[in-house]
N, C-alpha and C. Protein backbone atom coordinates (compact mmCIF):
# COMPACT_ATOMS: atom_id res chain seq x y z
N UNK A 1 -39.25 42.37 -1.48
CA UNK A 1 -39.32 41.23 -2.32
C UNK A 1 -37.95 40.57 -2.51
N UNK A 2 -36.94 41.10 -2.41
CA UNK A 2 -35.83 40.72 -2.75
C UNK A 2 -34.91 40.67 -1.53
N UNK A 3 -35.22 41.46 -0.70
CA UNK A 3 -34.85 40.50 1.08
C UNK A 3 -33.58 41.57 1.12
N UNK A 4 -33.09 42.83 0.53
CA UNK A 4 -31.91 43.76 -0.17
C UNK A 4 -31.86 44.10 1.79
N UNK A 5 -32.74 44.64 2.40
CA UNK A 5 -32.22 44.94 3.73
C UNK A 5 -32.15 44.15 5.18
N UNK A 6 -32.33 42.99 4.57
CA UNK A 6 -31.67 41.58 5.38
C UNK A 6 -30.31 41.57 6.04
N UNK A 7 -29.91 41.42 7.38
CA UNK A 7 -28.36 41.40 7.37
C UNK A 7 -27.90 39.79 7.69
N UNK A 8 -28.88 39.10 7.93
CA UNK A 8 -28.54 37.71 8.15
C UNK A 8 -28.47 37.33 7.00
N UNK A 9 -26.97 36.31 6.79
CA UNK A 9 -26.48 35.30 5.21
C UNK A 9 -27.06 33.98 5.44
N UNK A 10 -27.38 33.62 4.47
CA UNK A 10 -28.40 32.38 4.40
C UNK A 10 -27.16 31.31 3.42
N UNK A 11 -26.26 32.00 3.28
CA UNK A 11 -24.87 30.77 3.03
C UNK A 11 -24.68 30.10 3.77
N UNK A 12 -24.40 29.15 4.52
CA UNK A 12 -24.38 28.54 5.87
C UNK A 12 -22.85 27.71 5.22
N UNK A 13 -21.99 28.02 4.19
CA UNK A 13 -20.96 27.24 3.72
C UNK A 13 -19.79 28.55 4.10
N UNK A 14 -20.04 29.97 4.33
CA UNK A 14 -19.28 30.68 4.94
C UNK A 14 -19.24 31.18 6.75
N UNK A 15 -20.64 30.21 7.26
CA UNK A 15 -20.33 30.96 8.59
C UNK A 15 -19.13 29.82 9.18
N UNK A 16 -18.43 30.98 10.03
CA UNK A 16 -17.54 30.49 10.74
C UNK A 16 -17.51 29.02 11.50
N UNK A 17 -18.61 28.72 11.92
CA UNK A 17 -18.77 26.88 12.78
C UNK A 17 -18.85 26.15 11.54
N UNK A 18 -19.11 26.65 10.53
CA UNK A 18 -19.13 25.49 8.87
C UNK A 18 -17.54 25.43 8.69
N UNK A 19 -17.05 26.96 8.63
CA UNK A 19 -15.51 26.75 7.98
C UNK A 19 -14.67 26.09 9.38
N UNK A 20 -14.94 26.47 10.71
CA UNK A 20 -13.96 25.59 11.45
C UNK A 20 -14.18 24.14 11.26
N UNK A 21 -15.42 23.33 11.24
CA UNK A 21 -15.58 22.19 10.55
C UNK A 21 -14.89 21.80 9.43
N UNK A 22 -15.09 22.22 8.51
CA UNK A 22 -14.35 21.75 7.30
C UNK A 22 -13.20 21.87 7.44
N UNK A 23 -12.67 22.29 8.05
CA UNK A 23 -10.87 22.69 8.35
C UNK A 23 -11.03 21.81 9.10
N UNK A 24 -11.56 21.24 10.14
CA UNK A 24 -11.20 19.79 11.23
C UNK A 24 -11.10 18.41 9.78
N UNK A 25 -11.92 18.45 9.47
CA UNK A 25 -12.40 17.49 8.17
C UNK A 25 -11.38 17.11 7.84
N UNK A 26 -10.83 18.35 7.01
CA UNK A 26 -9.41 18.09 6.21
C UNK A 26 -8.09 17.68 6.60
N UNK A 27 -7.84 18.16 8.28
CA UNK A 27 -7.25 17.77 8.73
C UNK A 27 -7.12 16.58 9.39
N UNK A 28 -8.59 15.69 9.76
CA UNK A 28 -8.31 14.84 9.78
C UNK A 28 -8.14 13.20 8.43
N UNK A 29 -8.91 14.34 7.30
CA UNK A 29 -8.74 13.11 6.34
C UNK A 29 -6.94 13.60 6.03
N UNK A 30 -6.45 14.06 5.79
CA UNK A 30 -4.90 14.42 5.61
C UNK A 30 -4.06 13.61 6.92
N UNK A 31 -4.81 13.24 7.98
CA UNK A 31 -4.37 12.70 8.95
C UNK A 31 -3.93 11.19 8.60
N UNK A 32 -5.31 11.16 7.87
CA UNK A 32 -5.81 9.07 7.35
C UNK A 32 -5.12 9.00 6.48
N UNK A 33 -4.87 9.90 5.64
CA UNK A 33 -4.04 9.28 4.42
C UNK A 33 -2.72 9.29 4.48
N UNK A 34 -1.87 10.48 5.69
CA UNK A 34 -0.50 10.22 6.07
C UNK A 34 -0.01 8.90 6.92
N UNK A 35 -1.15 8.60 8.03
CA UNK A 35 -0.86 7.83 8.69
C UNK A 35 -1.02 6.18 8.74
N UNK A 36 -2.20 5.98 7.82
CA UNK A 36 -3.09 4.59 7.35
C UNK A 36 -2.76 4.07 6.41
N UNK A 37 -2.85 5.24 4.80
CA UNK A 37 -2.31 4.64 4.00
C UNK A 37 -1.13 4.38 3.65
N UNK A 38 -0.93 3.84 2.41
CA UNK A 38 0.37 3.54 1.96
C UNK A 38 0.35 4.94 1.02
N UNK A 39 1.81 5.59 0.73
CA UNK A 39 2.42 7.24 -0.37
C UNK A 39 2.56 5.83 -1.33
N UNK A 40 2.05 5.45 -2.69
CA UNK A 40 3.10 5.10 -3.57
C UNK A 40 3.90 5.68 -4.16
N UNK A 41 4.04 7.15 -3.94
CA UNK A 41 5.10 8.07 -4.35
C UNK A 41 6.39 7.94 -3.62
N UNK A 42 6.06 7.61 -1.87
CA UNK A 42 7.42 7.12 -1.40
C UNK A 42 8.65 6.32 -1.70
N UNK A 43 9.34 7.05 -2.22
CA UNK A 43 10.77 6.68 -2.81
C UNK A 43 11.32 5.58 -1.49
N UNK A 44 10.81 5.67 -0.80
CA UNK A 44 11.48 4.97 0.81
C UNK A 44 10.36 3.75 0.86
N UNK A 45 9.65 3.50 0.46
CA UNK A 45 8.68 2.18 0.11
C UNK A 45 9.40 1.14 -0.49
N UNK A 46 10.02 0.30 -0.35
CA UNK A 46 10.51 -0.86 -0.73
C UNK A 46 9.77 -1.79 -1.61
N UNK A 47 8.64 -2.48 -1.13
CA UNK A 47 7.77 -3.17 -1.00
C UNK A 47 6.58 -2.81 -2.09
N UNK A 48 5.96 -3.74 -2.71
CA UNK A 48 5.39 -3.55 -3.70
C UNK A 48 3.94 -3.79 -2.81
N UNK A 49 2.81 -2.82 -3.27
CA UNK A 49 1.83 -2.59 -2.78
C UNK A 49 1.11 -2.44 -3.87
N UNK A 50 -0.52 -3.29 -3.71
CA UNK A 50 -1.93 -3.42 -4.49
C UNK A 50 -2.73 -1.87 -3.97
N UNK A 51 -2.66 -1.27 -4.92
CA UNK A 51 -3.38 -0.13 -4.15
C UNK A 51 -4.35 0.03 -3.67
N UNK A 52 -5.25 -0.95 -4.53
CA UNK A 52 -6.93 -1.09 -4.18
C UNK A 52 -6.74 -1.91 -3.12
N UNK A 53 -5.92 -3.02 -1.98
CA UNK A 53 -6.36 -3.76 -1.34
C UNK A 53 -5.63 -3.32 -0.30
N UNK A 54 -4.44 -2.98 -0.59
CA UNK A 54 -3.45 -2.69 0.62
C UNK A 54 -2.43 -3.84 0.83
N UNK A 55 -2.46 -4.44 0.22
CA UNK A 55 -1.73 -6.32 0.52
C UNK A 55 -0.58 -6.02 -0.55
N UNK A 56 0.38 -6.73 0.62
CA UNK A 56 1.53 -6.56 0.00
C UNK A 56 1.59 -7.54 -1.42
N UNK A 57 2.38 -7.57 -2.46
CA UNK A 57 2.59 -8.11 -3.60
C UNK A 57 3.10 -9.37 -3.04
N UNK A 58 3.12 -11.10 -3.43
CA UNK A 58 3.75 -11.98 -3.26
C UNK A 58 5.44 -11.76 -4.00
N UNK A 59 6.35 -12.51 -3.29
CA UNK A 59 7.56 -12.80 -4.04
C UNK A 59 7.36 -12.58 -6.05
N UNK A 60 6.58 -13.94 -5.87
CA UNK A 60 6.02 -14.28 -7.86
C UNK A 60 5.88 -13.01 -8.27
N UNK A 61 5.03 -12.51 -7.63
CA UNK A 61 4.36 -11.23 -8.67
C UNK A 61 5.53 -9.91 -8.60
N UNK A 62 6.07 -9.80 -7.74
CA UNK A 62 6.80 -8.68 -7.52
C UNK A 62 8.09 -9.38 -8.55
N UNK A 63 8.29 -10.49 -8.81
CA UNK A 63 9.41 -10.76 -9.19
C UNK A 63 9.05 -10.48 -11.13
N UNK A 64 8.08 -10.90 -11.11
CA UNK A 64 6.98 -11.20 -12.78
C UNK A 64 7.11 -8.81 -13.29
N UNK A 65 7.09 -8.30 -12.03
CA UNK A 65 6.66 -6.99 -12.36
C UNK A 65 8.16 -6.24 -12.81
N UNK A 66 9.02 -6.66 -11.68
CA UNK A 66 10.40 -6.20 -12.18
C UNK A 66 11.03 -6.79 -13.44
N UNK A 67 10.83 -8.08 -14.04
CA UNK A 67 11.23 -8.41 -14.85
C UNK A 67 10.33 -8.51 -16.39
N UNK A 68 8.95 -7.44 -16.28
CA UNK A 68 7.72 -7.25 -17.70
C UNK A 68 8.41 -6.79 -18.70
N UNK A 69 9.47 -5.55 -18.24
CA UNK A 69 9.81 -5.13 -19.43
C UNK A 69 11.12 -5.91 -20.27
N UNK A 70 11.70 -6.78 -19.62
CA UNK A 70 12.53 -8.00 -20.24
C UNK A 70 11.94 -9.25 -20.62
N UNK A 71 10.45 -9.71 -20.15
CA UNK A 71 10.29 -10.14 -20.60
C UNK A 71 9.05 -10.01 -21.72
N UNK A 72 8.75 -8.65 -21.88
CA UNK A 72 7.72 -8.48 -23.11
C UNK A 72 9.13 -8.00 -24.33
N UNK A 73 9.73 -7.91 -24.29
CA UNK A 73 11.03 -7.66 -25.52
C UNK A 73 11.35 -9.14 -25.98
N UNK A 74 11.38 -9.94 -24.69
CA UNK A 74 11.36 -11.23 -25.14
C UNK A 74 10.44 -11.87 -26.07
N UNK A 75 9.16 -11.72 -25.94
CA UNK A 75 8.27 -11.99 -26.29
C UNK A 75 8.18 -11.64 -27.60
N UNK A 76 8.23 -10.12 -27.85
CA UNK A 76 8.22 -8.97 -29.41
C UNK A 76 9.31 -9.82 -30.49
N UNK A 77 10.54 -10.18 -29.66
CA UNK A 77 11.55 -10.54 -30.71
C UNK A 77 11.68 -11.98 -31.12
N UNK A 78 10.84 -13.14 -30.22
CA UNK A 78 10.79 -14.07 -30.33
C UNK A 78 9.16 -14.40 -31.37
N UNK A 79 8.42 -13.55 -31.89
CA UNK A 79 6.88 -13.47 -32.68
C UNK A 79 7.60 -12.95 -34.07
């Protein structure tokens, strides 16, 4: 009733052709995200990047982002 002298595993998430799969998987999504995307952690990124679109920031906006926190002080002390 309880199947106790069975030697076949009915896990199919530990046999070996599942785990070499998932190890291709990972390696290739670790592939997509080194090679496709943008790191915004990269200290070596210059360039201001939309994360959701991938498009670089215009001049305006990149210029509006470096200068928020000078100009919301502006804003606080001038209210």
């Amino acid at each position: 009733m309880l199947h106790l002298n069975t030697t076949s595993s009915k896990h199919t998430d530990i046999q070996p052709s599942r785990i070499a799969k998932d190890e291709a998987d990972v390696k290739a999504l670790l592939l997509m995200l080194q090679e496709s995307w943008i790191n915004p952690f990269n200290s070596n990124q210059q360039d201001l990047v939309c994360l959701s679109t991938g498009k670089l920031a215009t001049p305006e906006i990149a210029n509006d982002l470096i200068q928020e926190k000078a100009l919301g002080e502006k804003s606080v002390q001038e209210d």
